[in-house]
N, C-alpha and C. Protein backbone atom coordinates (compact mmCIF):
# COMPACT_ATOMS: atom_id res chain seq x y z
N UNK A 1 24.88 48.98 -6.99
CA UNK A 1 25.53 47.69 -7.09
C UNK A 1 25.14 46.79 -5.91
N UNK A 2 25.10 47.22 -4.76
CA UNK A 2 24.76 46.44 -3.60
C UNK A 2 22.96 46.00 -3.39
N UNK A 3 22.06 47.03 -4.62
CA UNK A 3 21.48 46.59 -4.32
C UNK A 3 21.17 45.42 -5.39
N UNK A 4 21.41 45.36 -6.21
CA UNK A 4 21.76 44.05 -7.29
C UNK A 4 22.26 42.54 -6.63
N UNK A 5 23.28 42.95 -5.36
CA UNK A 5 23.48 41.62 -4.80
C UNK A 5 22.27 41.53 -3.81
N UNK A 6 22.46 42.50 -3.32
CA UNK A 6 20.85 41.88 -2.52
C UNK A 6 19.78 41.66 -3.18
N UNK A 7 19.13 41.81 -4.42
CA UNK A 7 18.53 41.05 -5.04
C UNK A 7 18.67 39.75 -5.77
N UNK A 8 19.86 39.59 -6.00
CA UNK A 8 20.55 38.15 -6.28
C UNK A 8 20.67 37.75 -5.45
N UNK A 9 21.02 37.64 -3.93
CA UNK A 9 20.83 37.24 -2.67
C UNK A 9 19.18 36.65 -2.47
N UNK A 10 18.41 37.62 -2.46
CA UNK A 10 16.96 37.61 -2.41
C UNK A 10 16.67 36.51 -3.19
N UNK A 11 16.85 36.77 -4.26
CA UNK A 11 16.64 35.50 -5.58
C UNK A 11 17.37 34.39 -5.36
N UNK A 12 18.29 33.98 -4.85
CA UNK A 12 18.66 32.55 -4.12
C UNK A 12 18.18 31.89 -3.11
N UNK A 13 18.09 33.12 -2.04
CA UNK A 13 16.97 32.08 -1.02
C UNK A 13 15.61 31.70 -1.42
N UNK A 14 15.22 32.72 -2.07
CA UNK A 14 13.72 31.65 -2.86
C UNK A 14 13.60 30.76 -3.47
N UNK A 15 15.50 30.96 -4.13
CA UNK A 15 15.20 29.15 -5.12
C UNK A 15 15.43 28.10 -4.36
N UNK A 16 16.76 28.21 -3.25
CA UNK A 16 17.04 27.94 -2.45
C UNK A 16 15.35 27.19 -1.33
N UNK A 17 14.66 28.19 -0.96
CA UNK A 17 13.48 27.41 -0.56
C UNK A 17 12.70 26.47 -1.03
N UNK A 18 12.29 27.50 -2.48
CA UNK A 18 11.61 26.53 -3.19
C UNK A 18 12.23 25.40 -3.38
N UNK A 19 13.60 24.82 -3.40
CA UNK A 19 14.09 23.38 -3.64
C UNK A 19 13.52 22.73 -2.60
N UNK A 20 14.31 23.38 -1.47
CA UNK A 20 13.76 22.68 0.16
C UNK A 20 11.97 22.00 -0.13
N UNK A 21 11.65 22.90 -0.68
CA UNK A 21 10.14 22.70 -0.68
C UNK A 21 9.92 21.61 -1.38
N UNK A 22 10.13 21.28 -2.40
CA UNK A 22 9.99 20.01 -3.39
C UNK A 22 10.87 18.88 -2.69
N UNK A 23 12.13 19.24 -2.16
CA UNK A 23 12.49 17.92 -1.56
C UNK A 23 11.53 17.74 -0.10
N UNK A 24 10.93 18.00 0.75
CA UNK A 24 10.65 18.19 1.90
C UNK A 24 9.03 17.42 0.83
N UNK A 25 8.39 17.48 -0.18
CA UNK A 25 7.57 16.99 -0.73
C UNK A 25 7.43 16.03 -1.26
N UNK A 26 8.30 16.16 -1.99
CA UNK A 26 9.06 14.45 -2.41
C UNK A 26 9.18 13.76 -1.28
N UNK A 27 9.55 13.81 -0.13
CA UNK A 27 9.90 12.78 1.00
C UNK A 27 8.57 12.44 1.04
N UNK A 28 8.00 13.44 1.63
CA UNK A 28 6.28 13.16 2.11
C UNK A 28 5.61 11.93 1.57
N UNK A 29 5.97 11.94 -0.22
CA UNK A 29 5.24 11.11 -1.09
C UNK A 29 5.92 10.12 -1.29
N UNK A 30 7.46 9.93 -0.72
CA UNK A 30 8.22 8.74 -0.23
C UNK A 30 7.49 7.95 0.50
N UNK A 31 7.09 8.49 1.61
CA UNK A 31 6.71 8.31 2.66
C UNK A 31 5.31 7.54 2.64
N UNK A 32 4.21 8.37 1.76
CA UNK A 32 3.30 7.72 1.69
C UNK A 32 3.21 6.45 1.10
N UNK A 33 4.07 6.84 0.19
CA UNK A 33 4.53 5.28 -1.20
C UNK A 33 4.94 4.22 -0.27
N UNK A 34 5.37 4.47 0.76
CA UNK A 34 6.03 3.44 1.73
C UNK A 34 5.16 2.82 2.79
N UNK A 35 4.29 3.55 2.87
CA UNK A 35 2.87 3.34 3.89
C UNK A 35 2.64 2.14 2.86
N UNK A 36 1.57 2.58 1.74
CA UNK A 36 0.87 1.85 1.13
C UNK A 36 1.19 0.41 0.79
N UNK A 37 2.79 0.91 0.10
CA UNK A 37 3.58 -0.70 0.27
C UNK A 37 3.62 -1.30 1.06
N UNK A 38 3.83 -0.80 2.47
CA UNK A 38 3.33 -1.83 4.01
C UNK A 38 2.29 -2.44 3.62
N UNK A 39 1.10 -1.63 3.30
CA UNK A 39 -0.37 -1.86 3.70
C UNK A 39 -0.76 -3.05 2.44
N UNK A 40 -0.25 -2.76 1.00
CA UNK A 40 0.06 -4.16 0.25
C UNK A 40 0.19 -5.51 1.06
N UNK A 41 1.89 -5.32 1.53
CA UNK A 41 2.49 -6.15 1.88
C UNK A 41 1.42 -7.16 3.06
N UNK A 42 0.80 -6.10 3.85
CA UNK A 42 -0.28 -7.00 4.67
C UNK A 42 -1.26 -8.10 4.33
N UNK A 43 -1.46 -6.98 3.23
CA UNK A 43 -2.40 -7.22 2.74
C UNK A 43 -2.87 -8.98 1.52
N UNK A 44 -1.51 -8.72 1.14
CA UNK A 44 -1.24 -9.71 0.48
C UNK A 44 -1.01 -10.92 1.12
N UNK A 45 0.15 -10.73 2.40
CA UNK A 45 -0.44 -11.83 3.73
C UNK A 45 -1.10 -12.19 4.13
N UNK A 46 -2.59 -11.75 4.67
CA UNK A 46 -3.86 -12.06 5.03
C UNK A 46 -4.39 -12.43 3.69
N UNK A 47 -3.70 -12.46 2.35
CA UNK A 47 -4.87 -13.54 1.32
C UNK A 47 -4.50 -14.49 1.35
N UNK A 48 -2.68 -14.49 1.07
CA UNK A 48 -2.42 -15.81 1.10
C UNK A 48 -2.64 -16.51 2.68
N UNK A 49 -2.56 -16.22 3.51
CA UNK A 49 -3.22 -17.07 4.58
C UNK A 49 -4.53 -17.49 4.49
N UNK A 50 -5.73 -16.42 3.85
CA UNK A 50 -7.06 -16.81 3.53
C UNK A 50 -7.06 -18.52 2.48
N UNK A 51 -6.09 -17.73 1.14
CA UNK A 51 -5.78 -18.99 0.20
C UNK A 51 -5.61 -20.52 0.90
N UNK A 52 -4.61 -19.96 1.83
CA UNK A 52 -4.09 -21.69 2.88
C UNK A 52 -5.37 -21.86 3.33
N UNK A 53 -6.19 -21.49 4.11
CA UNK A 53 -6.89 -21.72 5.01
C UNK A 53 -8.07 -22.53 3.89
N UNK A 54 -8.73 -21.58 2.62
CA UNK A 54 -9.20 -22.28 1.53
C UNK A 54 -8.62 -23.54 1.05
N UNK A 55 -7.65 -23.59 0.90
CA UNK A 55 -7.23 -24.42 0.03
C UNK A 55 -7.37 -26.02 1.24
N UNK A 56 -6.73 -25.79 2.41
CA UNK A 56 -7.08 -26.76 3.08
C UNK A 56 -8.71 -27.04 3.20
N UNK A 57 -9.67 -26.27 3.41
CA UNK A 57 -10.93 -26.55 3.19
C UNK A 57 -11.16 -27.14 2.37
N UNK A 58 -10.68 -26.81 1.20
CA UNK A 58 -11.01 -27.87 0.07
C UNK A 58 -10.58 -29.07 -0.17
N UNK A 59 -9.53 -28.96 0.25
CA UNK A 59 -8.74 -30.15 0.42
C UNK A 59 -9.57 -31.72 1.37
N UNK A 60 -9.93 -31.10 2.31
CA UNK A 60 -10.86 -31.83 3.30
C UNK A 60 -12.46 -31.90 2.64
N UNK A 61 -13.13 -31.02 2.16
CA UNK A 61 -14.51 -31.08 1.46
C UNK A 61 -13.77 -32.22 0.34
N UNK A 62 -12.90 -31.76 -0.31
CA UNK A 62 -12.84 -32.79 -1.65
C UNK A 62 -12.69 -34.87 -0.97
N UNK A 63 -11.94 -34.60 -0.15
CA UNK A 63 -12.08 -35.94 1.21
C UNK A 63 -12.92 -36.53 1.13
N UNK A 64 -13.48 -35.25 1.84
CA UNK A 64 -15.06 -36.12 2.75
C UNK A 64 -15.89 -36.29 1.06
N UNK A 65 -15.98 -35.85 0.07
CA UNK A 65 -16.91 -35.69 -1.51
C UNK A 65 -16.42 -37.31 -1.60
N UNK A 66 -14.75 -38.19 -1.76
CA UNK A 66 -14.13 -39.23 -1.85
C UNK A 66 -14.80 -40.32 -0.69
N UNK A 67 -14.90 -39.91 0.38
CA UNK A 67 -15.16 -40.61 1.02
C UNK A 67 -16.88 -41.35 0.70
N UNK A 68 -17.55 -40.30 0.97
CA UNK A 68 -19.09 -40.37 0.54
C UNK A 68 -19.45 -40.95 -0.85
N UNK A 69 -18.58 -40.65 -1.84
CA UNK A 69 -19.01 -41.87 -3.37
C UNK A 69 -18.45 -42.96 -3.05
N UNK A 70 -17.18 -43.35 -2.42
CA UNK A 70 -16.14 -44.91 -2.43
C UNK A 70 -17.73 -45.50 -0.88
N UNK A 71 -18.11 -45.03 -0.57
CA UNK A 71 -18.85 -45.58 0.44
C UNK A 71 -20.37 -46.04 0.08
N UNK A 72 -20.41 -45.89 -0.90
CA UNK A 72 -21.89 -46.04 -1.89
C UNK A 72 -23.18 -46.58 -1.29
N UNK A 73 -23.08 -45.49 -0.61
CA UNK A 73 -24.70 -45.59 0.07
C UNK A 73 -25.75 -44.99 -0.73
N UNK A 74 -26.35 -46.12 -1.29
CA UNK A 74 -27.47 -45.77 -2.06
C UNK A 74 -28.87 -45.11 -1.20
N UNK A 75 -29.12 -44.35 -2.25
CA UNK A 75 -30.49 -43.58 -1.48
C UNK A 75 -30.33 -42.07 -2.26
N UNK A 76 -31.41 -41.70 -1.16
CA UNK A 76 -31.45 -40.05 -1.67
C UNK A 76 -30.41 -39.77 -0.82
N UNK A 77 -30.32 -39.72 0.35
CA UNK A 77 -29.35 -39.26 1.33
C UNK A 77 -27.83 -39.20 0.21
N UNK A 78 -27.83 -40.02 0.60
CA UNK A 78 -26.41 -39.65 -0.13
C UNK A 78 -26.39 -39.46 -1.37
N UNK A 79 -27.14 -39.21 -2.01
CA UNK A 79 -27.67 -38.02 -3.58
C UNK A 79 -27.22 -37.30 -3.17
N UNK A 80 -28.03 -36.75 -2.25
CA UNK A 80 -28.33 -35.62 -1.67
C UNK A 80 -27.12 -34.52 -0.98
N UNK A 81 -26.32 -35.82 0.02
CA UNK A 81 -25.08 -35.04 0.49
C UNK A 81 -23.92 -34.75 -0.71
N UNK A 82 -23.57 -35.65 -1.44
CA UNK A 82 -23.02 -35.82 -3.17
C UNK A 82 -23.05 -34.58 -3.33
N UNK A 83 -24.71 -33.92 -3.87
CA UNK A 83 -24.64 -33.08 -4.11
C UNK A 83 -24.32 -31.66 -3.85
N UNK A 84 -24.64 -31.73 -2.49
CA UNK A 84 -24.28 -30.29 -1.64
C UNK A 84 -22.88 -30.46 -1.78
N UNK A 85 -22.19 -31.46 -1.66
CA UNK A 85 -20.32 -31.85 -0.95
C UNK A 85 -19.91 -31.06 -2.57
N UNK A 86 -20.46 -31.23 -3.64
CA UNK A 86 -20.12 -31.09 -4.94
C UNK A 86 -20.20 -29.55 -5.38
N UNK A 87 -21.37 -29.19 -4.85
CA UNK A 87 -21.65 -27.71 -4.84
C UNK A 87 -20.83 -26.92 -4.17
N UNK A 88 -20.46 -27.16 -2.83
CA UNK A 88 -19.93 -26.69 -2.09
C UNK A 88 -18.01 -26.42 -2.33
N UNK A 89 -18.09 -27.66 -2.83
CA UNK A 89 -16.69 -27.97 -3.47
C UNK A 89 -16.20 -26.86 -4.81
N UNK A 90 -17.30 -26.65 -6.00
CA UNK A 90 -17.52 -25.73 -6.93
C UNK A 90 -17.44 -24.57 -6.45
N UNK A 91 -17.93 -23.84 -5.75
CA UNK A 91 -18.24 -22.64 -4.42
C UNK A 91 -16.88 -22.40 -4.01
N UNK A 92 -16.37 -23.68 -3.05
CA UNK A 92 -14.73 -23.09 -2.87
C UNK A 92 -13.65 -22.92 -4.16
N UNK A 93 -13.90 -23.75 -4.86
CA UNK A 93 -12.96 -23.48 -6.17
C UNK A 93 -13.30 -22.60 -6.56
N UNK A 94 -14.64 -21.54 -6.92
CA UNK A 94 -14.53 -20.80 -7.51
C UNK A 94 -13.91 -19.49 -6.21
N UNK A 95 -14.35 -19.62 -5.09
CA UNK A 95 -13.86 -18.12 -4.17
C UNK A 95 -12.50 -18.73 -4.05
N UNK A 96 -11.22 -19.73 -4.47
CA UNK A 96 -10.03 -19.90 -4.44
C UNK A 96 -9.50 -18.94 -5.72
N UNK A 97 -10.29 -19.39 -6.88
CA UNK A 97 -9.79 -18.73 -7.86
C UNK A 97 -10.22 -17.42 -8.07
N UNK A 98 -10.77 -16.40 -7.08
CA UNK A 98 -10.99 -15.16 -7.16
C UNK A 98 -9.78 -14.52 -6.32
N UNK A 99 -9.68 -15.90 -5.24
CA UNK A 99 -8.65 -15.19 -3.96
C UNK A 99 -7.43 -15.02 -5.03
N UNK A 100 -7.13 -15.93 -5.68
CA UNK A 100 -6.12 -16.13 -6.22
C UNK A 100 -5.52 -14.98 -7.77
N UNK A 101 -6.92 -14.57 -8.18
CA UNK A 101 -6.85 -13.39 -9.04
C UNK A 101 -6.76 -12.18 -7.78
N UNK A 102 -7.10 -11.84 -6.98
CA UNK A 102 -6.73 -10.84 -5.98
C UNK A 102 -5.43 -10.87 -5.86
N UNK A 103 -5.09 -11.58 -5.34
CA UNK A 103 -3.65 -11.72 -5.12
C UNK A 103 -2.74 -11.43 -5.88
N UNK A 104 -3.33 -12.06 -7.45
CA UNK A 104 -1.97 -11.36 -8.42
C UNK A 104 -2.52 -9.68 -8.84
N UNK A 105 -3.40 -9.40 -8.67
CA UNK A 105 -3.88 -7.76 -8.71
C UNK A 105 -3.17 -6.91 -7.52
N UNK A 106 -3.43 -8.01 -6.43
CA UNK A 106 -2.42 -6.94 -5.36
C UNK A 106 -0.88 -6.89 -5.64
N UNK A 107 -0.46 -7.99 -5.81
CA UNK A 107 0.88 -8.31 -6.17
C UNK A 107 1.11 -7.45 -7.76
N UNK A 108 0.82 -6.94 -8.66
CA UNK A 108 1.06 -6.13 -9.39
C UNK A 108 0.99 -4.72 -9.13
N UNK A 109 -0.25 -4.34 -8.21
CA UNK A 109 0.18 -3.27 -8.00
C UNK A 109 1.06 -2.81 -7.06
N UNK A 110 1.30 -3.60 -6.13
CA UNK A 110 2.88 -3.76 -5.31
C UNK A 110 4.02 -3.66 -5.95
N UNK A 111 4.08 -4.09 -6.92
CA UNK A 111 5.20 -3.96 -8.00
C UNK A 111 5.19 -2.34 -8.55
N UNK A 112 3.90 -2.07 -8.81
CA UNK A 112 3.86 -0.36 -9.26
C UNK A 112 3.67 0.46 -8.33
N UNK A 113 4.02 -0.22 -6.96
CA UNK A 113 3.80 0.87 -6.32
C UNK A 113 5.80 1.02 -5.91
N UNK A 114 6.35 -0.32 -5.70
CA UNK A 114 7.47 -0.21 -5.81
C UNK A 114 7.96 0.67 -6.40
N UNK A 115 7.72 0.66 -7.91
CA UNK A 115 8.19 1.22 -8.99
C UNK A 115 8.09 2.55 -8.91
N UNK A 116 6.93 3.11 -8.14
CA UNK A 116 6.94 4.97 -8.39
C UNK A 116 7.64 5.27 -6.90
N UNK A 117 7.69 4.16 -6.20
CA UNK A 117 8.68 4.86 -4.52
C UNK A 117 10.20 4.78 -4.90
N UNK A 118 10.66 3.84 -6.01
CA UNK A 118 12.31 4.35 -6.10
C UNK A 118 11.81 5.09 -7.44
N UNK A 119 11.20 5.88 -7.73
CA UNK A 119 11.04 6.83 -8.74
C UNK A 119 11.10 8.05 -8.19
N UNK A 120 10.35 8.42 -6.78
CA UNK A 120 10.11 9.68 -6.17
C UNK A 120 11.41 9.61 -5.26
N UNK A 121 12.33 8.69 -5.06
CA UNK A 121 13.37 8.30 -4.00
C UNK A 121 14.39 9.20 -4.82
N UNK A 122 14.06 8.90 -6.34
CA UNK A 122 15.50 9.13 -7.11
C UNK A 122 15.56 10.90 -7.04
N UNK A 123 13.69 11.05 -6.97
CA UNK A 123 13.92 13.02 -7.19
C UNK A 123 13.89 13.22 -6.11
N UNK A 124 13.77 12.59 -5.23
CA UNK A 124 14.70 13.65 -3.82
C UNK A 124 15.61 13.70 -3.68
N UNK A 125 16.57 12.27 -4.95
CA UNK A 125 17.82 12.51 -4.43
C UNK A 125 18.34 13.87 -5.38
N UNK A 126 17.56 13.64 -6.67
CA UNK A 126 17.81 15.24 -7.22
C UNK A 126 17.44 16.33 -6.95
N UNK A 127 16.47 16.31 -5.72
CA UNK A 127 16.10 17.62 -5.15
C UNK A 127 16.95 18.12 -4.39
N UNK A 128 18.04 17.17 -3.85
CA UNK A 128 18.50 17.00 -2.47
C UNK A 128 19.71 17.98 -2.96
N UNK A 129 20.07 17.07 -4.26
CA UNK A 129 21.54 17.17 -4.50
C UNK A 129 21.59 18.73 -5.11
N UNK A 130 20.33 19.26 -6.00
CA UNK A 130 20.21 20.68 -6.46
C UNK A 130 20.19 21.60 -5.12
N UNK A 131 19.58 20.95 -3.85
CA UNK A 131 20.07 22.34 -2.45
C UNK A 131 20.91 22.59 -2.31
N UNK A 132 21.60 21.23 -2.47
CA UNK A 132 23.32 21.21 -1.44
C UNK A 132 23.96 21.94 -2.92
N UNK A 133 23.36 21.92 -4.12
CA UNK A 133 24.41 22.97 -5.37
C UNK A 133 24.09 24.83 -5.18
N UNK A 134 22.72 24.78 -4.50
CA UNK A 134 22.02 26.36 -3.94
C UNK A 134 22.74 26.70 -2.78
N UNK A 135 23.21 25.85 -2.36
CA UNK A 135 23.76 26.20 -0.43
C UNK A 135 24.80 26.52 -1.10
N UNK A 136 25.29 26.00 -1.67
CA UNK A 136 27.06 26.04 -2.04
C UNK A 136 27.31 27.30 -2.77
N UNK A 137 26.59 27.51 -4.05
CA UNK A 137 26.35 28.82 -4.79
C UNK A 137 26.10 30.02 -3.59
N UNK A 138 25.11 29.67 -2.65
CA UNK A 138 24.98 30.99 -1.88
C UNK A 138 26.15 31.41 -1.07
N UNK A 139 26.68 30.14 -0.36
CA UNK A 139 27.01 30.62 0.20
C UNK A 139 28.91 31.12 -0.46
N UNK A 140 29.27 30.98 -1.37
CA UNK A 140 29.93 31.45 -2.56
C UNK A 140 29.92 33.20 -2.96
N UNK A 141 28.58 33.39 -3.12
CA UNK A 141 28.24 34.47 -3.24
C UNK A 141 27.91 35.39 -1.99
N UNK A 142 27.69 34.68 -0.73
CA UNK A 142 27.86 35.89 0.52
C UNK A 142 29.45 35.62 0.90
N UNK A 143 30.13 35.13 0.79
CA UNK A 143 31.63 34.99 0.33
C UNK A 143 31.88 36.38 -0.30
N UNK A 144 31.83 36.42 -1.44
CA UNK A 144 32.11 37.27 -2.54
C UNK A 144 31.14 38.84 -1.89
N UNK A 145 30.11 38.44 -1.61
CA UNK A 145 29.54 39.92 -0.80
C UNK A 145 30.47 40.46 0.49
N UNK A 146 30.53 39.52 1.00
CA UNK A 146 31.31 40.32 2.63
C UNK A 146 32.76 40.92 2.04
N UNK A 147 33.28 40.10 1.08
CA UNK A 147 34.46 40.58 0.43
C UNK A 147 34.74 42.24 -0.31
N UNK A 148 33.58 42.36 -0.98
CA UNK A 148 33.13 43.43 -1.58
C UNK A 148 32.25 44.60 -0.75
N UNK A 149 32.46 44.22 0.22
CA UNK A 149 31.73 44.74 1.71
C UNK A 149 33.07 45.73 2.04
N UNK A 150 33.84 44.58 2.15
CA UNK A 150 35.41 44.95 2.61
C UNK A 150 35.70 46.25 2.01
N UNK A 151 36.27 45.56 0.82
CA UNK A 151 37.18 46.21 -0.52
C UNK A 151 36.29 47.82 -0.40
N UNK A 152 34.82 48.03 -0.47
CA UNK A 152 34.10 49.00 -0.19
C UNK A 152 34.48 49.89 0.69
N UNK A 153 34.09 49.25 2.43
CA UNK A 153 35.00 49.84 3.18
C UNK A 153 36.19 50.49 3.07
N UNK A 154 37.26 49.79 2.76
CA UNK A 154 38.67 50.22 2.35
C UNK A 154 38.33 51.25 1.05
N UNK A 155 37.94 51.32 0.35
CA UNK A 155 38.23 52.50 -0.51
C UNK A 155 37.21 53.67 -0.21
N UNK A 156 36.07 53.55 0.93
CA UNK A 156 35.36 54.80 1.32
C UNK A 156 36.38 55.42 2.25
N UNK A 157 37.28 54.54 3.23
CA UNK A 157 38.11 54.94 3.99
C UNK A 157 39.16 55.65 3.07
N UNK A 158 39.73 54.88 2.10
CA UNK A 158 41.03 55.83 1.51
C UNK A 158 40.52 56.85 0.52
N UNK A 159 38.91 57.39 0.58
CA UNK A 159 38.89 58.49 -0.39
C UNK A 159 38.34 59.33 0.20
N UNK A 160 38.45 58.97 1.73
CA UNK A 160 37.60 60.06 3.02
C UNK A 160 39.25 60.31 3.08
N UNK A 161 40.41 59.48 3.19
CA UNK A 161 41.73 59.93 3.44
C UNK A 161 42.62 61.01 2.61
N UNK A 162 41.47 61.04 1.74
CA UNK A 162 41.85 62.45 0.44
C UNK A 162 41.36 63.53 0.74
């Protein structure tokens, strides 16, 4: 019989570990989920600052493009600058509207990355909460062992008293 509890003993601290183990894993991948979301979050700052910094460029190229036709200096020269100011202008609109598809690519997967860190948050809290139901069970059952430890004692004693 005793050795039945010590194998049911045996067999709790392993499940008992193994929980520890998955919650102690789960954090880890909390953890990382939480890195990356920083590293988003940066990340997504340094575009939209890139975006500002673009967007004012363009803002000023599109200017100076206004300034150079309302000033109608005929010639090649100012063909010429027209054209580059125009090109150049096309060039930033198009690397605005790439910054700007980046941005919602980062910003979505920020959202999914959200999404799987209170996902892995929730199973640690069920990893957490299945230890503290293993701690409680065990320690229930070395309860019930030291008891039966006892009761043992006492009746080897009262049948040595025969």
């Amino acid at each position: 019989m005793t050795d039945r509890i010590r194998e049911k003993m045996s067999q709790l601290r392993l499940e008992a570990d193994a929980a520890v183990t998955r919650a102690e894993d789960a954090e880890a991948k909390v953890k990382k989920y939480e890195q990356t979301l920083l590293e988003r979050e940066q990340e997504i700052s340094s575009l939209q600052h890139r975006l500002g910094l673009l967007d004012e460029e363009n803002s000023k190229t599109e200017a100076q493009l206004l300034q150079f036709k309302s000033s109608s200096l005929e010639g090649e020269q100012s063909k010429t600058t027209s054209e580059n100011l125009t090109r150049k202008v096309q060039l930033l609109e198009e690397e605005l509207d790439a910054a700007e598809k980046n941005l919602k690519e980062t910003v979505e997967k920020l959202r999914q990355v959200d999404v799987k860190a209170e996902h892995f948050e929730r199973q640690v809290q069920r990893a957490e909460q299945e230890r503290d139901a293993w701690e409680k069970k065990y320690e229930e059952l070395e309860a019930k062992y030291k008891k039966s430890q006892l009761e043992l004692e006492e009746l080897e004693k009262s049948m040595q008293d025969l």
